[in-house]
PDB file of N, CA and C in Angstrom:
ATOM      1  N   UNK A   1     -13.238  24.626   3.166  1.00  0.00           N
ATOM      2  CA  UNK A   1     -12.919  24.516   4.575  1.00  0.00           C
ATOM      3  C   UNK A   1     -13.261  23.122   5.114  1.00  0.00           C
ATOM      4  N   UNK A   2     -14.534  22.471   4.636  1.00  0.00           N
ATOM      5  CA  UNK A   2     -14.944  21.411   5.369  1.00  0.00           C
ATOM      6  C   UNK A   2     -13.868  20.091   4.823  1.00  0.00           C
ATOM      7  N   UNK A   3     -13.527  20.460   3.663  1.00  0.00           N
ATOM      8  CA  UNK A   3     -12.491  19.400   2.737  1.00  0.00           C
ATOM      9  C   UNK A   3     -11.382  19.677   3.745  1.00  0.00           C
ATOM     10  N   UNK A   4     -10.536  20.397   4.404  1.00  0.00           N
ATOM     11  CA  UNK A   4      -9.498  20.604   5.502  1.00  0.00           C
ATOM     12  C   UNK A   4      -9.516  19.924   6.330  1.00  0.00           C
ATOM     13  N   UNK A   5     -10.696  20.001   6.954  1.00  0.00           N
ATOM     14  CA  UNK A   5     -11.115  20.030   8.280  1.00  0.00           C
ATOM     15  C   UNK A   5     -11.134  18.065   7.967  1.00  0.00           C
ATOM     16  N   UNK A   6     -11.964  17.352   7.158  1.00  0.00           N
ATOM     17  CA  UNK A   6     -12.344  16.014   7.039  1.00  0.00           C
ATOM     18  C   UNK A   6     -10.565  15.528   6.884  1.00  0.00           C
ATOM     19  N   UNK A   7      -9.862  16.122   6.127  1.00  0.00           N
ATOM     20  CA  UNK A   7      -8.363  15.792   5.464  1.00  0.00           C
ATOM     21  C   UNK A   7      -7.627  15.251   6.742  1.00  0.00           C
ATOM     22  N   UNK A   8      -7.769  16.663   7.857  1.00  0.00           N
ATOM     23  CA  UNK A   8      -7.315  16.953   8.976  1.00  0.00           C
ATOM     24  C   UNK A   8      -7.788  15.283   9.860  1.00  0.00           C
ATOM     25  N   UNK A   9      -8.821  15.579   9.915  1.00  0.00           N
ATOM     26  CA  UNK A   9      -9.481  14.448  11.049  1.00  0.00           C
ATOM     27  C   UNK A   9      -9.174  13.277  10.313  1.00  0.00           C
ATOM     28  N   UNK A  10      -9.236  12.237   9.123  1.00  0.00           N
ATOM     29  CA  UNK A  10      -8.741  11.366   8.361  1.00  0.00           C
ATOM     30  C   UNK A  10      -6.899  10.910   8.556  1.00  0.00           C
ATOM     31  N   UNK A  11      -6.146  12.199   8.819  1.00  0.00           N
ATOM     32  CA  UNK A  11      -5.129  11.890   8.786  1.00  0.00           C
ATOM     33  C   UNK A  11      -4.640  11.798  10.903  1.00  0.00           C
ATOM     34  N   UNK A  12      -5.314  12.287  11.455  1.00  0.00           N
ATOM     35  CA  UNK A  12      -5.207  11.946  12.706  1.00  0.00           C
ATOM     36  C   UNK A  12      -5.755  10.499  13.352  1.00  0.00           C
ATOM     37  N   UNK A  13      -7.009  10.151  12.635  1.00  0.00           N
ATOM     38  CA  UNK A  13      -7.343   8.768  12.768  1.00  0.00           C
ATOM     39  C   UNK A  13      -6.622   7.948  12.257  1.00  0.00           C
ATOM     40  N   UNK A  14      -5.730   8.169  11.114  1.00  0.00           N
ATOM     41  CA  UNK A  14      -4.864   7.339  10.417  1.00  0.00           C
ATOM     42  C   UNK A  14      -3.375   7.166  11.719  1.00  0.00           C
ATOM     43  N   UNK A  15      -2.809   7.973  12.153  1.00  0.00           N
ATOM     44  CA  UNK A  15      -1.953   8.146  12.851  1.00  0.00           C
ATOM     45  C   UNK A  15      -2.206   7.651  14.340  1.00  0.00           C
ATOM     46  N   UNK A  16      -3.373   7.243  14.970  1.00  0.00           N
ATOM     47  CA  UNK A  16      -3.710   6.471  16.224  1.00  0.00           C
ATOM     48  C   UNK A  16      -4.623   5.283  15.567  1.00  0.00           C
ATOM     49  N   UNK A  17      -5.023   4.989  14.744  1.00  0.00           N
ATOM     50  CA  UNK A  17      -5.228   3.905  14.890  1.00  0.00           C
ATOM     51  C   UNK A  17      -4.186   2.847  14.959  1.00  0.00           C
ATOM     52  N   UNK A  18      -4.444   1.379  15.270  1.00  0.00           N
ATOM     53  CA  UNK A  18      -4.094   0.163  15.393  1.00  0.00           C
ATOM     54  C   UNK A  18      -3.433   0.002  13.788  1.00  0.00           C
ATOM     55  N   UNK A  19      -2.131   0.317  13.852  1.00  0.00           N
ATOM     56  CA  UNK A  19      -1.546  -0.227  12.172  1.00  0.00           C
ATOM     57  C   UNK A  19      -1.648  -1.706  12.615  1.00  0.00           C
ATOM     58  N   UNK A  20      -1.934  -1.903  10.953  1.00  0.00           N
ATOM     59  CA  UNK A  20      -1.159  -3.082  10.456  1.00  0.00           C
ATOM     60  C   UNK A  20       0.166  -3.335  10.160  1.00  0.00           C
ATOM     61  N   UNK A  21       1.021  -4.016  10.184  1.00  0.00           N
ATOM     62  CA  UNK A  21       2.379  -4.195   9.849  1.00  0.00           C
ATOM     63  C   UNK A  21       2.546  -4.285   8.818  1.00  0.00           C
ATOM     64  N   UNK A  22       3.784  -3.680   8.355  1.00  0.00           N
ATOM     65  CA  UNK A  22       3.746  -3.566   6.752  1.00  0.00           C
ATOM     66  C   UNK A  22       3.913  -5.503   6.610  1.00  0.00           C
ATOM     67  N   UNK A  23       4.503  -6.156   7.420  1.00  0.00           N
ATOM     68  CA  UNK A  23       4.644  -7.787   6.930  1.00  0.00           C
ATOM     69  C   UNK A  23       3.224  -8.031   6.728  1.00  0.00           C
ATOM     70  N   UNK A  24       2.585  -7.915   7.595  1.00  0.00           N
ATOM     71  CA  UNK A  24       1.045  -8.368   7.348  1.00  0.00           C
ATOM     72  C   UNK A  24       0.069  -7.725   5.772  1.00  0.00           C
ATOM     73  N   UNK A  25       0.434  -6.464   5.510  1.00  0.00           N
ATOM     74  CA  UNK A  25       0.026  -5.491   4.589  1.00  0.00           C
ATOM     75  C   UNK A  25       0.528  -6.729   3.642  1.00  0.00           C
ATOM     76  N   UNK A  26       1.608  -7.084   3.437  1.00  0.00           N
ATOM     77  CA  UNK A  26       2.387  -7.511   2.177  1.00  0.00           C
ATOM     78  C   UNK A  26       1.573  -8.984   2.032  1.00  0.00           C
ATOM     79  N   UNK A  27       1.017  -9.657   3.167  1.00  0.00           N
ATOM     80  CA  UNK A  27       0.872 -11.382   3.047  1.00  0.00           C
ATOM     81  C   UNK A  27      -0.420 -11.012   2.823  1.00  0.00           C
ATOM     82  N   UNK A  28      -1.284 -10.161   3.148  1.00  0.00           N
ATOM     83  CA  UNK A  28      -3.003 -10.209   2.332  1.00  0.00           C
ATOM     84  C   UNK A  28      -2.855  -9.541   1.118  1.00  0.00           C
ATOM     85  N   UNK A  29      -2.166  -9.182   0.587  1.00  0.00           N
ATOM     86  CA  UNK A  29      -2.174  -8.226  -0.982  1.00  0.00           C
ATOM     87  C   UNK A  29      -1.747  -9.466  -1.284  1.00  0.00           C
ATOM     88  N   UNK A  30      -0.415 -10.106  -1.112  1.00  0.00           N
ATOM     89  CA  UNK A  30      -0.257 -11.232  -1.699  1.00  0.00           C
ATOM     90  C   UNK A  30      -0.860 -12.451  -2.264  1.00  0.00           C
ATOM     91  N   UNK A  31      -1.591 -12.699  -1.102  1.00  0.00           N
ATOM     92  CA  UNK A  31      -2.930 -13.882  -0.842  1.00  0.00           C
ATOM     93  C   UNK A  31      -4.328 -13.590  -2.109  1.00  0.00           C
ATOM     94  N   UNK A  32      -4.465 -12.017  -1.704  1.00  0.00           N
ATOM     95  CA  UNK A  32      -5.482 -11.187  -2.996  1.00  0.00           C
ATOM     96  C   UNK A  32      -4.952 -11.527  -3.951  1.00  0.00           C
ATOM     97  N   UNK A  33      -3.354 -11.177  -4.526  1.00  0.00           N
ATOM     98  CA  UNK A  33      -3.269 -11.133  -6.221  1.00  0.00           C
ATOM     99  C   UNK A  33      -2.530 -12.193  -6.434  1.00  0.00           C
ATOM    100  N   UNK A  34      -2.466 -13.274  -5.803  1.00  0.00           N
ATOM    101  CA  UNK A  34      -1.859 -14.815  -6.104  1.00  0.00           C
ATOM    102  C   UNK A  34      -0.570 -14.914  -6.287  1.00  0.00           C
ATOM    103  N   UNK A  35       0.627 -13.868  -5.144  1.00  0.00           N
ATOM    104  CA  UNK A  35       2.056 -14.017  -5.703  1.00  0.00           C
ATOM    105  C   UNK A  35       2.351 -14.080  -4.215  1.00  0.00           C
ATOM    106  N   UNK A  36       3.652 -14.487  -3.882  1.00  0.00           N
ATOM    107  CA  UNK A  36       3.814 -14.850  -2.840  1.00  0.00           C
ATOM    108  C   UNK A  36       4.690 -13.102  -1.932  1.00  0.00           C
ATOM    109  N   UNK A  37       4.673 -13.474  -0.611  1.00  0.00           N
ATOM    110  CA  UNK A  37       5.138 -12.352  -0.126  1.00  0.00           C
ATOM    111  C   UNK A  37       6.949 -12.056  -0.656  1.00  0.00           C
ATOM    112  N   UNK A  38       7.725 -13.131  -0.404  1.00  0.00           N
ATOM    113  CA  UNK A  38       9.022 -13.179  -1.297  1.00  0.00           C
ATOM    114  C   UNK A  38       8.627 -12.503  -2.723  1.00  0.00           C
ATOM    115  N   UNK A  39       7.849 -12.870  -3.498  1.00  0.00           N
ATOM    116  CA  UNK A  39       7.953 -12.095  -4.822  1.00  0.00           C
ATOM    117  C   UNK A  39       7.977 -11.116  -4.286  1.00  0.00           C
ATOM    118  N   UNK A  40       6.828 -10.417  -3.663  1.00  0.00           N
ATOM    119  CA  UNK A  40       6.423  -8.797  -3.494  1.00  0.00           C
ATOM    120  C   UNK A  40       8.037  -8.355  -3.033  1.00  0.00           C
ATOM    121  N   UNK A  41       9.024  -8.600  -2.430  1.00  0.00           N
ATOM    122  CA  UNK A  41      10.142  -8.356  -1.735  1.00  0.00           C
ATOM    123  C   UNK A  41      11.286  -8.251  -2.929  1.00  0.00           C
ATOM    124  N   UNK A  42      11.025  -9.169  -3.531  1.00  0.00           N
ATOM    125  CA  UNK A  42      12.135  -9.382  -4.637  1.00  0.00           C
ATOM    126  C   UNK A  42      12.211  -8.532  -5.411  1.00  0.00           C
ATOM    127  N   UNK A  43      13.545  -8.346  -6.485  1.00  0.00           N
ATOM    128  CA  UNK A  43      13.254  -7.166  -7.781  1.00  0.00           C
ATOM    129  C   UNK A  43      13.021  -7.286  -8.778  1.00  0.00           C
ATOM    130  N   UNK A  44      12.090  -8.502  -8.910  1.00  0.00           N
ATOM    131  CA  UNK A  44      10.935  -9.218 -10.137  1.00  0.00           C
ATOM    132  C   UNK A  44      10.603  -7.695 -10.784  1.00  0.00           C
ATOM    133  N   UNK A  45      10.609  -7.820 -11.929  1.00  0.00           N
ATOM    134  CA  UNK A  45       9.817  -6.917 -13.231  1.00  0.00           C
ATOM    135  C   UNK A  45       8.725  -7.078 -13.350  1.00  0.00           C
ATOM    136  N   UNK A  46       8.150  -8.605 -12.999  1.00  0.00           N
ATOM    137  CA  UNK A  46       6.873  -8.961 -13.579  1.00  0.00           C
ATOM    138  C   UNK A  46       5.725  -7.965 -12.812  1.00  0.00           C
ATOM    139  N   UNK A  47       4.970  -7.867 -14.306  1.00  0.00           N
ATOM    140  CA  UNK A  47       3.540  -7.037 -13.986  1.00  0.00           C
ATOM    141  C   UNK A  47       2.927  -6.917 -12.923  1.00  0.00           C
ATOM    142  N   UNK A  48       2.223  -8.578 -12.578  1.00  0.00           N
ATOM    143  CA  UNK A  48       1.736  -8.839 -11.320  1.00  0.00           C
ATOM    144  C   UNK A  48       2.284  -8.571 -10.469  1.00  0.00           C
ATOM    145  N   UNK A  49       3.328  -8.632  -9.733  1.00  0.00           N
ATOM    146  CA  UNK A  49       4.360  -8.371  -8.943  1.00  0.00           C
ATOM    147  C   UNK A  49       4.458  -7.235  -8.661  1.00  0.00           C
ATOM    148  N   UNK A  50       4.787  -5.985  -9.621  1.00  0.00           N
ATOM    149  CA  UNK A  50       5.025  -5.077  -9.723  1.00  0.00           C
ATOM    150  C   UNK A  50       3.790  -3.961  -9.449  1.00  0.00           C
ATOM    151  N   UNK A  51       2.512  -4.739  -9.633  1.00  0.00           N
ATOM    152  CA  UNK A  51       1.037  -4.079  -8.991  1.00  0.00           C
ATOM    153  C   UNK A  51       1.046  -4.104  -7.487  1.00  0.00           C
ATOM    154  N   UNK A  52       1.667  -5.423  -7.050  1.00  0.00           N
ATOM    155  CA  UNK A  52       1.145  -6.032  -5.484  1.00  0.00           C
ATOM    156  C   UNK A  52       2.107  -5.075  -4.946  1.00  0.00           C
ATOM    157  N   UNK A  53       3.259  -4.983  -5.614  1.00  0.00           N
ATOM    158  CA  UNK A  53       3.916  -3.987  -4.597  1.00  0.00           C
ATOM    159  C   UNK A  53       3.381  -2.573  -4.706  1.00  0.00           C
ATOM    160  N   UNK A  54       2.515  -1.576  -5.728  1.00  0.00           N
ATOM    161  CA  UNK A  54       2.092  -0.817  -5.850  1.00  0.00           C
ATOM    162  C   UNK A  54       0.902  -0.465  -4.701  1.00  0.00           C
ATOM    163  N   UNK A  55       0.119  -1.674  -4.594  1.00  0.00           N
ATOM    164  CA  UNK A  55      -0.974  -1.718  -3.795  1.00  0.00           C
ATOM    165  C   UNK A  55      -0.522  -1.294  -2.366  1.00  0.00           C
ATOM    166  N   UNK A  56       1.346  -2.254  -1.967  1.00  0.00           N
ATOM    167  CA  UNK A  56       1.083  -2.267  -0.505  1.00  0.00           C
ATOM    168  C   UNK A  56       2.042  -0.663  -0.410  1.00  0.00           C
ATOM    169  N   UNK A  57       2.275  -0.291  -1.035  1.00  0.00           N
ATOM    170  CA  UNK A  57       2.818   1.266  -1.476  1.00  0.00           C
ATOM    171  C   UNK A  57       1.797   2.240  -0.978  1.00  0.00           C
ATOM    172  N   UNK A  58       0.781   2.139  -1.735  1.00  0.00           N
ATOM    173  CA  UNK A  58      -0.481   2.816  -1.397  1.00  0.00           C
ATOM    174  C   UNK A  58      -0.937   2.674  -0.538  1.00  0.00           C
ATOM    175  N   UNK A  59      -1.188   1.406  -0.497  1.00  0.00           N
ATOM    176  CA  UNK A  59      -1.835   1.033   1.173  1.00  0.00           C
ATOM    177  C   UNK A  59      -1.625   1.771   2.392  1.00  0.00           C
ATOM    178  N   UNK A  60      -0.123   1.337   2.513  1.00  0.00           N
ATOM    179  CA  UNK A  60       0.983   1.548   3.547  1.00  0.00           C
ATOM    180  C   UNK A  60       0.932   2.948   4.064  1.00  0.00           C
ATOM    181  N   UNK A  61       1.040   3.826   2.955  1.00  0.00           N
ATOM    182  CA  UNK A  61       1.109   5.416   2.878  1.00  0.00           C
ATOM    183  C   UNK A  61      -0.328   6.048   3.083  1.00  0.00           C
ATOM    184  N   UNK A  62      -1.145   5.918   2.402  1.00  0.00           N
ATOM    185  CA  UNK A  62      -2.306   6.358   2.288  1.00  0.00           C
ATOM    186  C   UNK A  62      -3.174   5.861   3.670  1.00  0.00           C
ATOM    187  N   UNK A  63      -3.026   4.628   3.699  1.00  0.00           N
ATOM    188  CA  UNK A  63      -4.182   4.287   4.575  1.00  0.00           C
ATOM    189  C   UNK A  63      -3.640   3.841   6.610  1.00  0.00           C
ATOM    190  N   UNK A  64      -2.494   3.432   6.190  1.00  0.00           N
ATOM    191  CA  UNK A  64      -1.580   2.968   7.396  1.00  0.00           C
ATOM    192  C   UNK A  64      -0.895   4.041   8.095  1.00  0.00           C
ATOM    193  N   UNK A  65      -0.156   5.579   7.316  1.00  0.00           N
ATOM    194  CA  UNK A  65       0.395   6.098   7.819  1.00  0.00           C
ATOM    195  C   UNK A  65       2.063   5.774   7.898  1.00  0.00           C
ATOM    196  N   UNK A  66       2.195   4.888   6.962  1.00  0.00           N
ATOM    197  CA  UNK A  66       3.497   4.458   6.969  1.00  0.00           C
ATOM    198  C   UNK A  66       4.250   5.824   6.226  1.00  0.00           C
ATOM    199  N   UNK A  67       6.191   5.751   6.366  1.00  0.00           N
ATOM    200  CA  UNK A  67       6.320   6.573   5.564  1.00  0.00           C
ATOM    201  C   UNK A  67       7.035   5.858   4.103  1.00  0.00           C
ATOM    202  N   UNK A  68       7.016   6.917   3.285  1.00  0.00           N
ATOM    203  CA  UNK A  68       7.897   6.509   2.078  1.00  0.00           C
ATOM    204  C   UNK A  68       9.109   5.564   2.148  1.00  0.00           C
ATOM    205  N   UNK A  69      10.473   6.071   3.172  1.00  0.00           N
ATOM    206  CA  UNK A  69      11.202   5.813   3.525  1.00  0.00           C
ATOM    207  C   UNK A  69      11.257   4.005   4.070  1.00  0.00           C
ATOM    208  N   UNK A  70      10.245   4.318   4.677  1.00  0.00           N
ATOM    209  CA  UNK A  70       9.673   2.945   5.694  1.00  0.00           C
ATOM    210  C   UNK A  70       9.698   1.910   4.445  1.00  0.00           C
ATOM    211  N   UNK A  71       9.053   2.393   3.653  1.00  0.00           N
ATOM    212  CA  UNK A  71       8.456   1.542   2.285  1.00  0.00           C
ATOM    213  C   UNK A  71       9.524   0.713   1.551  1.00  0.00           C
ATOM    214  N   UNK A  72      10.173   1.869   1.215  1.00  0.00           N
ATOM    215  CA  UNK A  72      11.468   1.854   0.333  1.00  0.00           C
ATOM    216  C   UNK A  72      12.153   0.731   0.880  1.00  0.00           C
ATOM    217  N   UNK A  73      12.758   0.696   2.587  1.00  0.00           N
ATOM    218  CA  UNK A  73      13.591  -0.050   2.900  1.00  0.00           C
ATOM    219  C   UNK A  73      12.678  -1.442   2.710  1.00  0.00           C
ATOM    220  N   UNK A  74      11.924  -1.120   3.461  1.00  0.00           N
ATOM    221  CA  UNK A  74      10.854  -2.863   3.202  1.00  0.00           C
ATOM    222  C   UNK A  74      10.706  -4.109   2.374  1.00  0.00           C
ATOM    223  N   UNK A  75      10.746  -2.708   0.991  1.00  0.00           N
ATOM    224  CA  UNK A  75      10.339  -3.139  -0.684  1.00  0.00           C
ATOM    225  C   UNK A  75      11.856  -3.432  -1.183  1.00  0.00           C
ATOM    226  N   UNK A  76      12.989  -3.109  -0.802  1.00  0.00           N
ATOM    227  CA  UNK A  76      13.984  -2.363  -1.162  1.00  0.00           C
ATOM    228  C   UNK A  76      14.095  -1.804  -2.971  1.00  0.00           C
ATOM    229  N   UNK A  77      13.155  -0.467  -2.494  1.00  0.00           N
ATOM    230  CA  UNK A  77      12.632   0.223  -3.977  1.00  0.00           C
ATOM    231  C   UNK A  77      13.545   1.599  -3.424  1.00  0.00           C
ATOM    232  N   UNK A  78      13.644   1.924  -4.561  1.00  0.00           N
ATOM    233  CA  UNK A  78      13.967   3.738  -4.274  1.00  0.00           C
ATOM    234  C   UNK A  78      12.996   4.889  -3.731  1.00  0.00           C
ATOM    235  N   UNK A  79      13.243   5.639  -3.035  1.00  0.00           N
ATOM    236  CA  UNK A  79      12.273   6.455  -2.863  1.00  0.00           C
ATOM    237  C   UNK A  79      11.174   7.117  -4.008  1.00  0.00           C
ATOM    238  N   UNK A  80      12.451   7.573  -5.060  1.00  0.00           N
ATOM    239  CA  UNK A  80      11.183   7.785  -6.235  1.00  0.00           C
ATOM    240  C   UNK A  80      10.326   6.819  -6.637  1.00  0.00           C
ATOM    241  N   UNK A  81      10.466   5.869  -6.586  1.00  0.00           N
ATOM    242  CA  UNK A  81       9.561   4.635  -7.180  1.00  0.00           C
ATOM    243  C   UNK A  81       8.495   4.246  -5.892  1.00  0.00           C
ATOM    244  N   UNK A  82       9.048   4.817  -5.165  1.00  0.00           N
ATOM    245  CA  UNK A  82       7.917   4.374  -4.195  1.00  0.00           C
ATOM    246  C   UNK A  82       6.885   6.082  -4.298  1.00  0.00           C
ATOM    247  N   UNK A  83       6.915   6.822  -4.628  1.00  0.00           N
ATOM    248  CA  UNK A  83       6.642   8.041  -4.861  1.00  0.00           C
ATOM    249  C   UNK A  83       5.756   7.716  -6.251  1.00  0.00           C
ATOM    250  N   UNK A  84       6.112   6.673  -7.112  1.00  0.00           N
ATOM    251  CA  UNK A  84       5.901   6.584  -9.003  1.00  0.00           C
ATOM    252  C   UNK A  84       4.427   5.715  -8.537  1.00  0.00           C
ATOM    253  N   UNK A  85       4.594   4.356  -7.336  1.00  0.00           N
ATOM    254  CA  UNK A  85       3.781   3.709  -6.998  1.00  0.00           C
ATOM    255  C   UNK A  85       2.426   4.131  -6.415  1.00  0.00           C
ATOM    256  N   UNK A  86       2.782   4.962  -5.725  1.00  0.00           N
ATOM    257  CA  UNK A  86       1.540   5.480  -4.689  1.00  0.00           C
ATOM    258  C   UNK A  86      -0.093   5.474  -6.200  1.00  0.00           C
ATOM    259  N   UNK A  87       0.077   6.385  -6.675  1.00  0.00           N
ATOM    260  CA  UNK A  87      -1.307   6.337  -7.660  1.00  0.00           C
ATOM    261  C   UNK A  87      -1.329   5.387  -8.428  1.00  0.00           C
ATOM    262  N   UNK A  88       0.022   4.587  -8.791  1.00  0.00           N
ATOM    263  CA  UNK A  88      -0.825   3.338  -9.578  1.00  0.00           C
ATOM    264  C   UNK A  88      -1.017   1.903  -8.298  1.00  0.00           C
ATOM    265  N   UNK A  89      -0.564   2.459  -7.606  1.00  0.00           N
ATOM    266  CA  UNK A  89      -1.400   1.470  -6.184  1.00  0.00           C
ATOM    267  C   UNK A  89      -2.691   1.520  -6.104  1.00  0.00           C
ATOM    268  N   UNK A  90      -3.236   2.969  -6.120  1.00  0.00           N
ATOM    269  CA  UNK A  90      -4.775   3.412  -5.948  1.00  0.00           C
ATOM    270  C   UNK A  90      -5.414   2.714  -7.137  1.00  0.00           C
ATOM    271  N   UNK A  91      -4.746   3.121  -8.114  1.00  0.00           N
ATOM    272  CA  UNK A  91      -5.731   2.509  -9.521  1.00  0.00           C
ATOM    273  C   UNK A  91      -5.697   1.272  -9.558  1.00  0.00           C
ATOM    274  N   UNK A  92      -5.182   0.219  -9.242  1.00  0.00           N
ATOM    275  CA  UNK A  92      -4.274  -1.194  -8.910  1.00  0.00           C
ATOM    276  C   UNK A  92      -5.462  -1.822  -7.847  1.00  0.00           C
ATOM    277  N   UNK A  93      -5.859  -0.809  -6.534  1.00  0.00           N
ATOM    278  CA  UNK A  93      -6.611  -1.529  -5.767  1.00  0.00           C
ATOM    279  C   UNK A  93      -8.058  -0.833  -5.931  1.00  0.00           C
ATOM    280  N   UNK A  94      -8.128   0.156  -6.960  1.00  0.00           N
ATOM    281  CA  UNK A  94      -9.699   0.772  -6.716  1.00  0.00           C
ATOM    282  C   UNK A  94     -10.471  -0.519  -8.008  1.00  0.00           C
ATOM    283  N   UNK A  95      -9.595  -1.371  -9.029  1.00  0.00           N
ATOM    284  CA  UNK A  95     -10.268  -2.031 -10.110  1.00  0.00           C
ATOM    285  C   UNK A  95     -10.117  -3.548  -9.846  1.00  0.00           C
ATOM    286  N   UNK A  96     -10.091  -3.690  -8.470  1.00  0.00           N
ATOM    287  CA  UNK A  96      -9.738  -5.027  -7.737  1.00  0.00           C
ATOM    288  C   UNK A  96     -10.580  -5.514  -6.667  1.00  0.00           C
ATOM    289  N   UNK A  97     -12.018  -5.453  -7.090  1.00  0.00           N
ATOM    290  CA  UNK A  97     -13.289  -6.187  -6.017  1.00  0.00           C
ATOM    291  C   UNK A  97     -12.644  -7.166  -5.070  1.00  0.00           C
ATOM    292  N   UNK A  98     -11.684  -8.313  -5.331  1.00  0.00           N
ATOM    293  CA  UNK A  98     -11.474  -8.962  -4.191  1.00  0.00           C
ATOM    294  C   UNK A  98     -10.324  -8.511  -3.405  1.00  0.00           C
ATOM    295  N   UNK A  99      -9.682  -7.671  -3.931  1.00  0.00           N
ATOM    296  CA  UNK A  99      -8.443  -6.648  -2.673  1.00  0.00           C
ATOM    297  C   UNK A  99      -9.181  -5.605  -1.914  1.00  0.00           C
ATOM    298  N   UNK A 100     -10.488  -5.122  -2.801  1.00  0.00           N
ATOM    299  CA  UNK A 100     -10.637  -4.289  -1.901  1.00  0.00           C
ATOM    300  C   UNK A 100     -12.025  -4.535  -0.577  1.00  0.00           C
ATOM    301  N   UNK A 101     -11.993  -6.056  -0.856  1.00  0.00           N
ATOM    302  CA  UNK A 101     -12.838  -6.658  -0.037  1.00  0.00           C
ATOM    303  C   UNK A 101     -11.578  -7.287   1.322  1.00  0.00           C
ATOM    304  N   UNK A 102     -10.637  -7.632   0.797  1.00  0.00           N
ATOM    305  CA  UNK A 102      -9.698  -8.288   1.664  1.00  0.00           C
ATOM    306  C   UNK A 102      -8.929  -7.045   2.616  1.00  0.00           C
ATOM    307  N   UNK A 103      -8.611  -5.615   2.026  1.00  0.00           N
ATOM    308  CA  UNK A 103      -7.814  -5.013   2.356  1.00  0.00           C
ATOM    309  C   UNK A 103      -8.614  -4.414   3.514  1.00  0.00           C
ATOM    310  N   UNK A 104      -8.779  -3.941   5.016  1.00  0.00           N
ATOM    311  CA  UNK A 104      -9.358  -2.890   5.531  1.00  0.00           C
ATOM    312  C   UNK A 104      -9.128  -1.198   5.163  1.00  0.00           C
ATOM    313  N   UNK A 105      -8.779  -1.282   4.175  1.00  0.00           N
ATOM    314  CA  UNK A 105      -8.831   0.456   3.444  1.00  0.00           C
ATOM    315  C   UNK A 105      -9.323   0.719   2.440  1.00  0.00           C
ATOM    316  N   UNK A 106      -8.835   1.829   2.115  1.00  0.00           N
ATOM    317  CA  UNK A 106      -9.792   2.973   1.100  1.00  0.00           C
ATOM    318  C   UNK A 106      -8.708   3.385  -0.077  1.00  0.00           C
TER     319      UNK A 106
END
């Protein structure tokens, strides 16, 4: 019950707080993993690239309240891939001391 109840209150604070813009989301992940915001946008393969956009995936969703949809057009990714991103975003920014010093989330 208390796991509900915290879920509950977490996702209402997420939904009134002060977002960040996903442009802004994209230029500090960028700045963190040394690729520029154009890469993160582009449909680069590369690894690095392909994390930063994971991160602002996760970010965006998890911590911002953004939706999938929102993402997709942004990134211009597919919905499933923005769906594939979300947990390797988490794993992407939970093994990343200086993103998760730069990022204001969790």
């Amino acid at each position: 019950m208390n796991t509900i109840l915290r879920d509950a209150e977490e996702e209402f604070e997420n939904k009134f707080k002060e977002k960040m813009s996903l442009k802004e989301l994209m230029t500090v992940v960028a700045k963190a993993m040394g690729v520029s915001v154009e890469e993160i946008v582009s449909p680069s393969r590369k690894r690095k690239i392909a994390h930063a956009r994971a991160v602002v995936t996760y970010a965006a969703i998890r911590n911002l309240g953004y939706r999938g949809t929102e993402i997709a057009k942004a990134l211009s990714l597919s919905p499933p891939t923005i769906s594939q991103n979300i947990d390797k975003g988490k794993f992407f920014l939970h093994t990343n001391e200086e993103l998760k010093l730069e990022l204001p989330i969790t």
